[in-house]
Every structure is written in C-alpha cells, then in structure tokens.
N, C-alpha and C. Protein backbone atom coordinates (compact mmCIF):
# COMPACT_ATOMS: atom_id res chain seq x y z
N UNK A 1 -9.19 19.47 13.28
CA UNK A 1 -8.95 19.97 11.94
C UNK A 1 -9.73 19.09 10.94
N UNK A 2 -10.62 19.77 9.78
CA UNK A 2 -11.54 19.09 8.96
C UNK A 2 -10.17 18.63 7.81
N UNK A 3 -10.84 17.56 6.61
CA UNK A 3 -10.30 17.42 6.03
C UNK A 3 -10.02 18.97 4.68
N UNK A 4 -11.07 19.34 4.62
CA UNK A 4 -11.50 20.83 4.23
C UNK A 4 -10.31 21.93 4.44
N UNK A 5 -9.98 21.87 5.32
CA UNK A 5 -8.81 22.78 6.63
C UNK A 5 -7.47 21.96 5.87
N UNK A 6 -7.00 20.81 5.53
CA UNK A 6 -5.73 20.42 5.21
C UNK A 6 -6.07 20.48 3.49
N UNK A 7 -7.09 20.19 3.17
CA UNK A 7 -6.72 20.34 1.44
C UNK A 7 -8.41 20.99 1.06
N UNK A 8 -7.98 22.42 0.95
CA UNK A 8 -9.70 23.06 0.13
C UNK A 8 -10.43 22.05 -0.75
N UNK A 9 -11.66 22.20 -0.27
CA UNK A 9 -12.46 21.87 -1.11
C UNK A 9 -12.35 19.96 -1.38
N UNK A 10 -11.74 19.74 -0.21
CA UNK A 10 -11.58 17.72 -0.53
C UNK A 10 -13.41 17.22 -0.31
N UNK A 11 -13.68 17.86 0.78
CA UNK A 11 -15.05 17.74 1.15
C UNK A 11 -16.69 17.76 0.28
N UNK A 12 -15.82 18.75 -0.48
CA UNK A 12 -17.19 18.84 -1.65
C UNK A 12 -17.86 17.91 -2.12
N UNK A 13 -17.89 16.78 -1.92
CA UNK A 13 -17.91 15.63 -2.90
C UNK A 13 -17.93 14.51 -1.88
N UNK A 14 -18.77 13.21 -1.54
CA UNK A 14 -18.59 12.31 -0.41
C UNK A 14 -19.16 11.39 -0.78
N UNK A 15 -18.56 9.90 -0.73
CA UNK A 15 -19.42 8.83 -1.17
C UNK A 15 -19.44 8.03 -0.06
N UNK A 16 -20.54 7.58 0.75
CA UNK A 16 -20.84 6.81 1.71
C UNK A 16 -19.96 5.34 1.59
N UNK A 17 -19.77 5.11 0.58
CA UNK A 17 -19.22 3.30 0.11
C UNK A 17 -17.30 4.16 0.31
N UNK A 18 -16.32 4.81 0.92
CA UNK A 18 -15.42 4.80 0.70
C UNK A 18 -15.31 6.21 1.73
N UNK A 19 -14.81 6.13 2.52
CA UNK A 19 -14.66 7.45 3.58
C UNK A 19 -13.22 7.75 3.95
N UNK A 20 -12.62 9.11 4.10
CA UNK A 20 -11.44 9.58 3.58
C UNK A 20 -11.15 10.57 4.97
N UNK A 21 -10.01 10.20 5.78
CA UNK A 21 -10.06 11.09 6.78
C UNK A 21 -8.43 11.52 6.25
N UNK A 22 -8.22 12.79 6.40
CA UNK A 22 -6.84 13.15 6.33
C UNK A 22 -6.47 13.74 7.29
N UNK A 23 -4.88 13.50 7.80
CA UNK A 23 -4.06 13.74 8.43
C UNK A 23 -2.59 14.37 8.18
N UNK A 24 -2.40 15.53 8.45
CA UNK A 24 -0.89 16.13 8.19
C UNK A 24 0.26 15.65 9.04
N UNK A 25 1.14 15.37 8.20
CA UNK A 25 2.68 14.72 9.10
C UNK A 25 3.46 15.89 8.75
N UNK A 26 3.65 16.96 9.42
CA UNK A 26 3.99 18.24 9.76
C UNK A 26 5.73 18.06 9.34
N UNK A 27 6.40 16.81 10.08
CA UNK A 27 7.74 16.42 10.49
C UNK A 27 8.45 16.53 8.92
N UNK A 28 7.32 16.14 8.22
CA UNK A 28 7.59 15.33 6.77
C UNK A 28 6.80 16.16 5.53
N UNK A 29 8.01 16.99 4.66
CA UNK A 29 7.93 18.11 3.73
C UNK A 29 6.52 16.96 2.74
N UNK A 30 5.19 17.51 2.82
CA UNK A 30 4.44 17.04 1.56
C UNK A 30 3.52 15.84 1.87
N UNK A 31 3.44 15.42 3.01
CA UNK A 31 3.62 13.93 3.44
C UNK A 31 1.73 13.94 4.06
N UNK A 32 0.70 13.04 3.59
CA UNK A 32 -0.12 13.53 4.04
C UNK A 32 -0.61 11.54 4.20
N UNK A 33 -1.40 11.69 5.40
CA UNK A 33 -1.71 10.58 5.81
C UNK A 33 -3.43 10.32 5.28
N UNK A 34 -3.52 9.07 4.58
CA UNK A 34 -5.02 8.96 4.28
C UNK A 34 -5.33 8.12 4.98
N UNK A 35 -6.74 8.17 5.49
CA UNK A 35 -7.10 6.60 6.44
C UNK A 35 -8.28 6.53 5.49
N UNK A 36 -8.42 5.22 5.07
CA UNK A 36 -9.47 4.89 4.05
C UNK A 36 -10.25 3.93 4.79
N UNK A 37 -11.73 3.92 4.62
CA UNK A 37 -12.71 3.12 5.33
C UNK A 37 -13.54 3.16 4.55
N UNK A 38 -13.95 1.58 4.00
CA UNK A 38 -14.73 1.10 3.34
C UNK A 38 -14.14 0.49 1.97
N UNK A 39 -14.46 0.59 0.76
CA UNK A 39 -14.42 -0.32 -0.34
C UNK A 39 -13.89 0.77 -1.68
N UNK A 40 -13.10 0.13 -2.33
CA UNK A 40 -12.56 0.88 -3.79
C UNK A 40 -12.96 -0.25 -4.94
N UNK A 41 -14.02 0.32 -5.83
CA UNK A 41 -14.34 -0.74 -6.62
C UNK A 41 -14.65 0.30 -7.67
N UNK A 42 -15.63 0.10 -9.13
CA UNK A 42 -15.33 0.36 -10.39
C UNK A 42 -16.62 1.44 -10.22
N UNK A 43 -16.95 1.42 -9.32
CA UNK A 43 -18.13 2.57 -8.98
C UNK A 43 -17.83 3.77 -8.27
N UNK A 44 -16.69 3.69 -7.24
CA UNK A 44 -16.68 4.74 -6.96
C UNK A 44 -15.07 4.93 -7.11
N UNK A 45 -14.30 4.38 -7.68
CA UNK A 45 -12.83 4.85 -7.87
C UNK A 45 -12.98 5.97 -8.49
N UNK A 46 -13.65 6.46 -9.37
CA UNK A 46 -13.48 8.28 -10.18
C UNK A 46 -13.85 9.14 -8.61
N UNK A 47 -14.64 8.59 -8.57
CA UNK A 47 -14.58 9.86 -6.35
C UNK A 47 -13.31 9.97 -5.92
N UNK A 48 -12.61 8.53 -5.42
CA UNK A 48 -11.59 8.41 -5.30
C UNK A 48 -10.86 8.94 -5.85
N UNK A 49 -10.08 9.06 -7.14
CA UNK A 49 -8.95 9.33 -7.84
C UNK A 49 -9.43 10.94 -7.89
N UNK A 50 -10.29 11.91 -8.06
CA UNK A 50 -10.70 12.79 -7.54
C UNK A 50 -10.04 13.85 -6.38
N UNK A 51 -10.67 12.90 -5.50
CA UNK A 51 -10.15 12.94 -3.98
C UNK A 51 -8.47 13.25 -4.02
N UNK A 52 -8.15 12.36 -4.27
CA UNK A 52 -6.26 12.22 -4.20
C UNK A 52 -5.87 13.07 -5.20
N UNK A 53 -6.22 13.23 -6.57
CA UNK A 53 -5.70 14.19 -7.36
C UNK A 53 -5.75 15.86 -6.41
N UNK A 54 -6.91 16.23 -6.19
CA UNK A 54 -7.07 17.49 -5.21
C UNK A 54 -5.73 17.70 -3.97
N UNK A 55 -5.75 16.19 -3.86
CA UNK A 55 -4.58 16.52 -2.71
C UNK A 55 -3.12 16.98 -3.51
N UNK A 56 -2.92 16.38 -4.06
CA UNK A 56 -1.53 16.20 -4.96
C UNK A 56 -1.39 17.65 -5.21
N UNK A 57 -2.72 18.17 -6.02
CA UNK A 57 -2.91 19.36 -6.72
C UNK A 57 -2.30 20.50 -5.58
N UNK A 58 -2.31 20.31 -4.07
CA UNK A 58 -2.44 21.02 -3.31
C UNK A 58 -1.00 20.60 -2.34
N UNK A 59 0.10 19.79 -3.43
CA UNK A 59 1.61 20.03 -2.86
C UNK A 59 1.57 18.81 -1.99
N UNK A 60 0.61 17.39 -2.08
CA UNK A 60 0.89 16.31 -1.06
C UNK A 60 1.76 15.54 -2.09
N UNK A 61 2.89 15.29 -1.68
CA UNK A 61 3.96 13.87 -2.47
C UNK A 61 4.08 12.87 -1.96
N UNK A 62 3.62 12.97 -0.77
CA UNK A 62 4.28 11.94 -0.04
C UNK A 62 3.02 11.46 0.77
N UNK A 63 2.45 10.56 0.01
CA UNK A 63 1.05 9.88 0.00
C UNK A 63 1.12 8.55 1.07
N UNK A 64 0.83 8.58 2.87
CA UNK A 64 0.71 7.32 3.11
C UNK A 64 -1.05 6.92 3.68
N UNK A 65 -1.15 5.68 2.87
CA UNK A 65 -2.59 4.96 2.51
C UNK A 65 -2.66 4.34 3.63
N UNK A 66 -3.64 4.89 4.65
CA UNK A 66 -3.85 3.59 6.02
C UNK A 66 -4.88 2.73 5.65
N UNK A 67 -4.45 1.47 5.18
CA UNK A 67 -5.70 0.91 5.14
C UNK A 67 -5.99 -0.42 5.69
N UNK A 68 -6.19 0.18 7.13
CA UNK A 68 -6.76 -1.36 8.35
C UNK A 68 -8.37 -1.34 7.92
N UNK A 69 -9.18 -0.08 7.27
CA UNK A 69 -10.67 -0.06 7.26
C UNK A 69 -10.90 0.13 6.09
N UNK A 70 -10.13 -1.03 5.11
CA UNK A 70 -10.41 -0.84 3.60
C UNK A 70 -10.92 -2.35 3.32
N UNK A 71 -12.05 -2.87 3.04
CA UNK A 71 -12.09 -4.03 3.44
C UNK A 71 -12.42 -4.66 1.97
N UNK A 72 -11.89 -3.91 1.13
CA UNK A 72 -11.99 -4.27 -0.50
C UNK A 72 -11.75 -3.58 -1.69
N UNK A 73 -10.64 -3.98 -2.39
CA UNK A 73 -10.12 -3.31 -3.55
C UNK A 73 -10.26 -3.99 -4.40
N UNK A 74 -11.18 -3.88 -5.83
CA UNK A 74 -11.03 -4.03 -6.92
C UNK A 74 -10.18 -3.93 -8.09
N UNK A 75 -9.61 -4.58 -9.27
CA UNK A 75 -8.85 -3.80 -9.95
C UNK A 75 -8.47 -2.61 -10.60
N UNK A 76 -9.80 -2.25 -10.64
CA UNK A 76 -10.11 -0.89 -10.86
C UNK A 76 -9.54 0.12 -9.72
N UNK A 77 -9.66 -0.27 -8.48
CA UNK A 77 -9.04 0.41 -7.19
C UNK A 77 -7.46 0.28 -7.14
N UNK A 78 -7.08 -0.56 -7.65
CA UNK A 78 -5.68 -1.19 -7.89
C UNK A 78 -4.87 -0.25 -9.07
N UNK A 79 -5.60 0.19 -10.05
CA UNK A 79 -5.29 1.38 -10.99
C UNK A 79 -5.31 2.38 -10.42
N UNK A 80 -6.34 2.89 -9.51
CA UNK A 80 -6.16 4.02 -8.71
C UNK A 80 -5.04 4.35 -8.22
N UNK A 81 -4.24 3.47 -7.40
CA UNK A 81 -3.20 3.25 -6.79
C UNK A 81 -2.08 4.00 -7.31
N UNK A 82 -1.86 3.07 -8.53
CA UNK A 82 -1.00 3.34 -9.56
C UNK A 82 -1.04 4.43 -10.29
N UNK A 83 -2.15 4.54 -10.53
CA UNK A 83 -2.46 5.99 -11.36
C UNK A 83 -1.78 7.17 -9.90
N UNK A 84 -2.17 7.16 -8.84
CA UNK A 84 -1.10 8.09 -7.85
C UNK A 84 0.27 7.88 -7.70
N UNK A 85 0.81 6.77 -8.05
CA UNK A 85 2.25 6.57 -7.74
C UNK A 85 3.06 7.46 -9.15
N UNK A 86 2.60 6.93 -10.51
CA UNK A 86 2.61 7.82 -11.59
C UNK A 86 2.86 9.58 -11.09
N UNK A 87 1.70 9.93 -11.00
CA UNK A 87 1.62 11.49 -10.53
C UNK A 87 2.23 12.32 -9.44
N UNK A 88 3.09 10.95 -8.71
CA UNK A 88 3.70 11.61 -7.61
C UNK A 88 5.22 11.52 -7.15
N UNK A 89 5.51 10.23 -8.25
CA UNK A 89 6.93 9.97 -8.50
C UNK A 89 7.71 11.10 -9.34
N UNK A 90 7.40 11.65 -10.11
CA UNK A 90 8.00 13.10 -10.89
C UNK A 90 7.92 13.91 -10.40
N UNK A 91 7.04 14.23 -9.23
CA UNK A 91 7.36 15.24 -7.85
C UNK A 91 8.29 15.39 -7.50
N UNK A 92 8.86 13.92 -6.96
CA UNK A 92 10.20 13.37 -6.17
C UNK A 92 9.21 12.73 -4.78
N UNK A 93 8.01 12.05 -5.06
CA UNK A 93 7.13 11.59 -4.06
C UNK A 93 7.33 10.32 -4.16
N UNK A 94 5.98 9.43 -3.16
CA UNK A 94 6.03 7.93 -3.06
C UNK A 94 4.99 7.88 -2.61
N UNK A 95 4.29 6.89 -2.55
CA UNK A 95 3.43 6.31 -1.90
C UNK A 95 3.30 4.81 -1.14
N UNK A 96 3.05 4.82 0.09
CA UNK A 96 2.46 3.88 1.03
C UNK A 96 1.56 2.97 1.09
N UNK A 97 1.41 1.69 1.25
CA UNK A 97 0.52 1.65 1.77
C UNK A 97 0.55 0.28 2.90
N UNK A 98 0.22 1.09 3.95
CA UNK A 98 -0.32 0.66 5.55
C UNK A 98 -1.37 -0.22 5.72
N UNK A 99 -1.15 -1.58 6.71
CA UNK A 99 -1.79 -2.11 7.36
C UNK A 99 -2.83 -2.94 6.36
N UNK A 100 -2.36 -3.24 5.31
CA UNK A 100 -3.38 -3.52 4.10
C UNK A 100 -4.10 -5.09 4.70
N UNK A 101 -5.25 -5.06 4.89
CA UNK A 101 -6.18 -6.11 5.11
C UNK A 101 -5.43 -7.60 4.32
N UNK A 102 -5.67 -8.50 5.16
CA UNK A 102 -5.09 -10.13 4.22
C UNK A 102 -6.03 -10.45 3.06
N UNK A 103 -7.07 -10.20 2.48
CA UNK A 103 -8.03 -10.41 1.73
C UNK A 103 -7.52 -9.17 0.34
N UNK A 104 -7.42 -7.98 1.07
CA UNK A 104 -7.34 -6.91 0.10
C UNK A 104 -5.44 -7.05 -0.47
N UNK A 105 -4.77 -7.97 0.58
CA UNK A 105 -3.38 -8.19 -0.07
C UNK A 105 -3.16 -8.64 -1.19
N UNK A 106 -3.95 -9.60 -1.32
CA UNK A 106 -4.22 -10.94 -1.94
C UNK A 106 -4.91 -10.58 -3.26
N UNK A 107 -5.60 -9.40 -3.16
CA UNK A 107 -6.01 -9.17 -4.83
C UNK A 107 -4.46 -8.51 -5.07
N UNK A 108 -3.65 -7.67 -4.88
CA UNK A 108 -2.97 -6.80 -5.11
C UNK A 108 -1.63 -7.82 -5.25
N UNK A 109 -1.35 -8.95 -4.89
CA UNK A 109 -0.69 -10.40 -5.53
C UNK A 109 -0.98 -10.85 -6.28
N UNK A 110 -2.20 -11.61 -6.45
CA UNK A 110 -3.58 -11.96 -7.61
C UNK A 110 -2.71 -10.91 -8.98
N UNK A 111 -3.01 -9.99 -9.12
CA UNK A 111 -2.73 -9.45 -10.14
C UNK A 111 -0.95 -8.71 -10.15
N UNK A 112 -0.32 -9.21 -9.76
CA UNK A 112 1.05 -8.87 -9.86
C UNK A 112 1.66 -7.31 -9.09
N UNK A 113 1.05 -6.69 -8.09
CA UNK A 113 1.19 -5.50 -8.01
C UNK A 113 2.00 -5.59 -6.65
N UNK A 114 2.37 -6.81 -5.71
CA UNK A 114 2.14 -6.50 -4.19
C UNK A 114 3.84 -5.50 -4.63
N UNK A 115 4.31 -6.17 -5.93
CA UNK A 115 6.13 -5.68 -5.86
C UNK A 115 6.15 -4.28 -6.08
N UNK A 116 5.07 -3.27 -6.44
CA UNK A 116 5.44 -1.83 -7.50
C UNK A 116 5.07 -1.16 -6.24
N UNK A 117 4.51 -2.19 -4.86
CA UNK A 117 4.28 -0.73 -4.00
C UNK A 117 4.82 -0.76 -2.81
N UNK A 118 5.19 0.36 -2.22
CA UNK A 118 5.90 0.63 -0.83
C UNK A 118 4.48 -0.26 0.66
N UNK A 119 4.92 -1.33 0.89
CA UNK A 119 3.95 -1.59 1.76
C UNK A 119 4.77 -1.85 3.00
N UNK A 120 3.60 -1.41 4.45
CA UNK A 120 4.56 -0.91 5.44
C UNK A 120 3.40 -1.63 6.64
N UNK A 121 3.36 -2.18 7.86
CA UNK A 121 2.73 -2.87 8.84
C UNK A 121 2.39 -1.64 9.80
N UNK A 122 3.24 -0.19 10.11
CA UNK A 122 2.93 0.50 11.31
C UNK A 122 3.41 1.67 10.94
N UNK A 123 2.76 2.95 11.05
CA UNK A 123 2.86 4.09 10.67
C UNK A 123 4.74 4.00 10.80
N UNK A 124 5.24 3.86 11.98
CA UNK A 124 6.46 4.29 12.06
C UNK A 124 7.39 3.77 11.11
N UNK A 125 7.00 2.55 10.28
CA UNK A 125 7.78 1.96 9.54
C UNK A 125 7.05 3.06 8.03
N UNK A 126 5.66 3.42 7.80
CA UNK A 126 5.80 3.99 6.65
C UNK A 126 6.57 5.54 6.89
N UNK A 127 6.12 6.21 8.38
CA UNK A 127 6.98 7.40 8.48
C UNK A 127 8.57 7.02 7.76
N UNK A 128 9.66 6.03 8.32
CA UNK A 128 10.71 6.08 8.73
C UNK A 128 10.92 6.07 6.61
N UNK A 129 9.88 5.00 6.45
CA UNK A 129 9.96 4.94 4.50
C UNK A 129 10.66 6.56 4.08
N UNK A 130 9.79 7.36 4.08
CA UNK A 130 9.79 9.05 3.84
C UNK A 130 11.09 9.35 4.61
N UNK A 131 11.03 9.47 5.52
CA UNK A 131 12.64 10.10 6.25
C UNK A 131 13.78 8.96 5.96
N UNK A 132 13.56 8.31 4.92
CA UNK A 132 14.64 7.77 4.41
C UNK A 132 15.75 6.69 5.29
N UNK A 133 14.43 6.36 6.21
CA UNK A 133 15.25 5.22 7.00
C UNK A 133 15.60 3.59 6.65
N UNK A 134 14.38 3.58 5.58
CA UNK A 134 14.55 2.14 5.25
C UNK A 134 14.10 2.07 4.02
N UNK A 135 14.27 2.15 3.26
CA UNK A 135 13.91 1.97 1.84
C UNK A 135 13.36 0.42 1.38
N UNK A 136 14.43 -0.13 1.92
CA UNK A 136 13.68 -1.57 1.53
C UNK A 136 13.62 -2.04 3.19
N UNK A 137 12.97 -2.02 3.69
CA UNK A 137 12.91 -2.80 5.09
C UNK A 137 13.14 -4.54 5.16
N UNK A 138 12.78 -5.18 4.49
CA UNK A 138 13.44 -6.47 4.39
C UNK A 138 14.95 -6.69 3.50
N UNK A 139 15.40 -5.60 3.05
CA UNK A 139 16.79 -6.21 2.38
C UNK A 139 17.82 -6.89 3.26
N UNK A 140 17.80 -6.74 4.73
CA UNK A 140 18.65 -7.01 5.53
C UNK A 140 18.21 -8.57 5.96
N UNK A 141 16.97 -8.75 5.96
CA UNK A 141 15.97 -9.63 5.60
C UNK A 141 16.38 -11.07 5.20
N UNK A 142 17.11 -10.21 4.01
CA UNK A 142 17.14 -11.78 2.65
C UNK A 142 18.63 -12.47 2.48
N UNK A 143 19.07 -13.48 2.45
CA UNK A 143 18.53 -14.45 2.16
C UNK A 143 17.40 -14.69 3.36
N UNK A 144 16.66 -15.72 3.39
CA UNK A 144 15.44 -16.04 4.60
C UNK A 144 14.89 -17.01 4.33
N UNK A 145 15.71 -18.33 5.72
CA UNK A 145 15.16 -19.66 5.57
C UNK A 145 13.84 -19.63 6.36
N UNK A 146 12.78 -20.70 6.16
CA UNK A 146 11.55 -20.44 6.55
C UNK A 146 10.87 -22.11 6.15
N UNK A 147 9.88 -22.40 6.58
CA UNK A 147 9.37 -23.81 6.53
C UNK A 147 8.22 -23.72 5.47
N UNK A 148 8.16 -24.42 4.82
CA UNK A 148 6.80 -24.50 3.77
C UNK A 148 5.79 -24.53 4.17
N UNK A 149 4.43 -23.89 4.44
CA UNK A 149 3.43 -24.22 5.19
C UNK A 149 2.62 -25.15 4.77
N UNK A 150 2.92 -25.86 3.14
CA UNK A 150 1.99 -27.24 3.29
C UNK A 150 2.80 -28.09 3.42
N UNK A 151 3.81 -28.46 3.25
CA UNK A 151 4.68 -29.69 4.01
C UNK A 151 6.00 -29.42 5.06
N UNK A 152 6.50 -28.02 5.14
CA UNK A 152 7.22 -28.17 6.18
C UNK A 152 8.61 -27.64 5.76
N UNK A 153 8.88 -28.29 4.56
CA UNK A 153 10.14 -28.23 3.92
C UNK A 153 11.15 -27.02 4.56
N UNK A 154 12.32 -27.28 5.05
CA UNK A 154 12.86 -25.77 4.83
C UNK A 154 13.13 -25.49 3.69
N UNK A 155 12.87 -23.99 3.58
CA UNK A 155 13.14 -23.45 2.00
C UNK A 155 13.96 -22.41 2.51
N UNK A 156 14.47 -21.79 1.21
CA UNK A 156 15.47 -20.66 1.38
C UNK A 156 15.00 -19.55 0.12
N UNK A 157 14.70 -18.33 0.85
CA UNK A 157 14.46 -17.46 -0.56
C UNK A 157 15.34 -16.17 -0.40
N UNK A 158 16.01 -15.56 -1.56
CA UNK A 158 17.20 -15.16 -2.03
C UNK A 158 16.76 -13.58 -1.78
N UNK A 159 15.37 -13.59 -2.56
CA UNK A 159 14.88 -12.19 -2.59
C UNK A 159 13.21 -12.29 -2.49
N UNK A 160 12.17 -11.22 -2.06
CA UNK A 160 11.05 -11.27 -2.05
C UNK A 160 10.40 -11.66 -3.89
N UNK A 161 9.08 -12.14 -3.77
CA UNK A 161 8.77 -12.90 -5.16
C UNK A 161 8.08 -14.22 -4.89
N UNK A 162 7.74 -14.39 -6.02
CA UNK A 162 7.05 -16.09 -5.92
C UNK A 162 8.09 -17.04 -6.44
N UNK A 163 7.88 -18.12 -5.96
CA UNK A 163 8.24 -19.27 -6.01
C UNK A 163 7.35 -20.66 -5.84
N UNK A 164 8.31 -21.66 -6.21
CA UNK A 164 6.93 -23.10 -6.23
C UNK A 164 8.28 -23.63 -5.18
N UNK A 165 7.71 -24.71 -4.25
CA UNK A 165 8.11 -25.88 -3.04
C UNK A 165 9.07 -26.66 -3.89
N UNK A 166 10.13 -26.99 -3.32
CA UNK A 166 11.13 -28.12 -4.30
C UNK A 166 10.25 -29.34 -4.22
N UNK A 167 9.60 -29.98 -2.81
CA UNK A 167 8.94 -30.77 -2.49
C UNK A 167 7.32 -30.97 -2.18
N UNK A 168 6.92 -30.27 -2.38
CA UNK A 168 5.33 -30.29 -2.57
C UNK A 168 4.49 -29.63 -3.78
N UNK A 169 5.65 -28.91 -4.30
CA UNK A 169 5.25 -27.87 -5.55
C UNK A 169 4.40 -26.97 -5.35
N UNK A 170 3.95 -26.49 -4.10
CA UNK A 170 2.85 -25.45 -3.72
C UNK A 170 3.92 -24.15 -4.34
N UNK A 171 2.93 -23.25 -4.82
CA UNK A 171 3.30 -21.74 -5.11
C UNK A 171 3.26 -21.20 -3.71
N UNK A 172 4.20 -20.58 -3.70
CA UNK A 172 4.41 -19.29 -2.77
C UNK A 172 4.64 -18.29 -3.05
N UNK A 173 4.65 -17.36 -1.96
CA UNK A 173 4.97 -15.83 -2.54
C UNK A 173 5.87 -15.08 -0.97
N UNK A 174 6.77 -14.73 -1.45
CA UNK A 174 7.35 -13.93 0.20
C UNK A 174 7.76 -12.27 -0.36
N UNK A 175 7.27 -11.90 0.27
CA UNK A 175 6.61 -10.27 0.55
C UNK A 175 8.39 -9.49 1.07
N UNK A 176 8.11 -8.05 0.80
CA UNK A 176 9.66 -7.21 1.47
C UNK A 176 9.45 -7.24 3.45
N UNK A 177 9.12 -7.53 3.33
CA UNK A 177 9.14 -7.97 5.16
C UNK A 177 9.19 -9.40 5.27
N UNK A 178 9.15 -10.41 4.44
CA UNK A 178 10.10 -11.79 4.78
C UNK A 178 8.69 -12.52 5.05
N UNK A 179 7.28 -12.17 4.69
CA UNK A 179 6.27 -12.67 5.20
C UNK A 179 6.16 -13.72 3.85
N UNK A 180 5.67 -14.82 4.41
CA UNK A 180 5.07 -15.69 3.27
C UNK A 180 3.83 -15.96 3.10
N UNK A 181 3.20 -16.26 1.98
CA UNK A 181 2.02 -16.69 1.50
C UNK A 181 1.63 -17.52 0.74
N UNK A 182 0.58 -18.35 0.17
CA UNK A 182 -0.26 -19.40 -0.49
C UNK A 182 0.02 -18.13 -1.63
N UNK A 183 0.64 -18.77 -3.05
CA UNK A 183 0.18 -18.54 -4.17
C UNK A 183 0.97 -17.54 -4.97
C-alpha cells in the first residue's frame, strides 16, 4: 500500500532531505503511523507541516511519529510538532513520538518541550498510549531513587523534570519513563 492509497494526494510533493512512509493502525479509530527519515529543519518544515496537515485533513487524530531515522530536528521542526498537537487535540487526538534519537532528544529538552509531548520507546507502548493503556507510563514510576551520574549520589525524584545534585550541583533532567539525563 502507497502512501497515496492511505491519504490522497500525500505524494504530490517530496523532499529528498525528510522522507515520510505511512502506515495504518486499522485496530485504532484515526491512528496513523509516520516513520520519518532524515532531517526537520527551517527549510523544509513547510513540506513537512504540509504533509501532516493533508493527513489530519483526511480524519488522522491519532498521530504516532517513528522517529529511529530522524537524525535532526531544528526548532523550527520542534514548532512543527506542536503546531500538530494544536490541530489534533480538539479532534479528541494526540500525538506520539517514538524511538526519538539521543541527539534529537536533547534539542527537544534544550528548549523545554521533552514535557508537552507523549514520548514512547516501542510501538506497543505508543499503541497501548491510544488504547488508553497508559497514559502516563512512568506514574507508577515515581517516586525513583537513582545514582547521580557525575558523583554517584543517591538522589530521589518525586516527579519527571529537572533538577540540580544536592552534592555536585550537576543539572539533571528525568524523563516519564524514569530515564535520566545531563542538563
């Protein structure tokens, strides 16, 4: 099945720097799977936002973003995002996003966003998101003791968010899956 075949006319239009395969989740009323490969930056996000508006236009709410072959988002790509969560939340939609690269996480922290979005490690955890299995997948999660990775410290964090080390003062950040990070 072309992408053409799940949403008319997505095809018309193709930018080599950002490639768009779609997939229908049949199980799941609206629910359309994007696998993104390549780069979202200030050049080709209007393709992009394009692209996804057509889908929306064509009854998708339930937007999940695979992106293991996205190997760079700009802020401008980061509005994209948002600009779909906007357009799809008054549906009664949501959006995903899957498998997000450690580099491309890290802008989407960088600028305060990792909290406004549904992020998920394996299709079945963004499926189960939509069929209403887990809404927050780390709430069961938290509290969550864990060691500081520049000195060791045990720490304890209450809820996902940043924080600074009682004892080394490094910034951290721990994610809705209990993951931690530099910064």
């Amino acid at each position: 099945m072309t992408n053409n075949d799940i949403v008319p006319g997505f095809d018309d239009e193709r930018d080599e720097s950002l490639k768009i395969k779609l997939q229908q989740v049949s199980e799941i009323d609206g629910c359309l799977i994007l696998h993104l490969m390549g780069y979202i930056d200030t050049y080709n996000s209007s393709y992009f936002q394009k692209r996804i508006a057509k889908a929306i236009e064509h009854g998708y709410k339930r937007l999940i973003f695979q992106c293991g072959g996205l190997n760079y988002v700009s802020s401008t790509g980061i509005g994209s995002f948002t600009a779909f969560l906007k357009s799809v939340k008054p549906l009664g939609g949501d959006l995903v996003l899957q498998e997000i690269q450690p580099k491309v996480f890290e802008v989407f922290q960088l600028l305060g966003f990792s909290q406004f979005f549904n992020i998920r490690n394996t299709l079945d955890e963004s499926l189960d998101f939509f069929r209403g299995g887990s809404a927050m997948p780390g709430a069961a999660m938290f509290p969550k003791v864990f060691d500081c990775p520049i000195c060791f410290k045990k720490l304890k964090a209450t809820k996902p968010g940043r924080f600074r080390c009682s004892q080394c003062k490094a910034i951290l950040a721990i994610d809705n899956a209990g993951q931690v990070f530099l910064g």
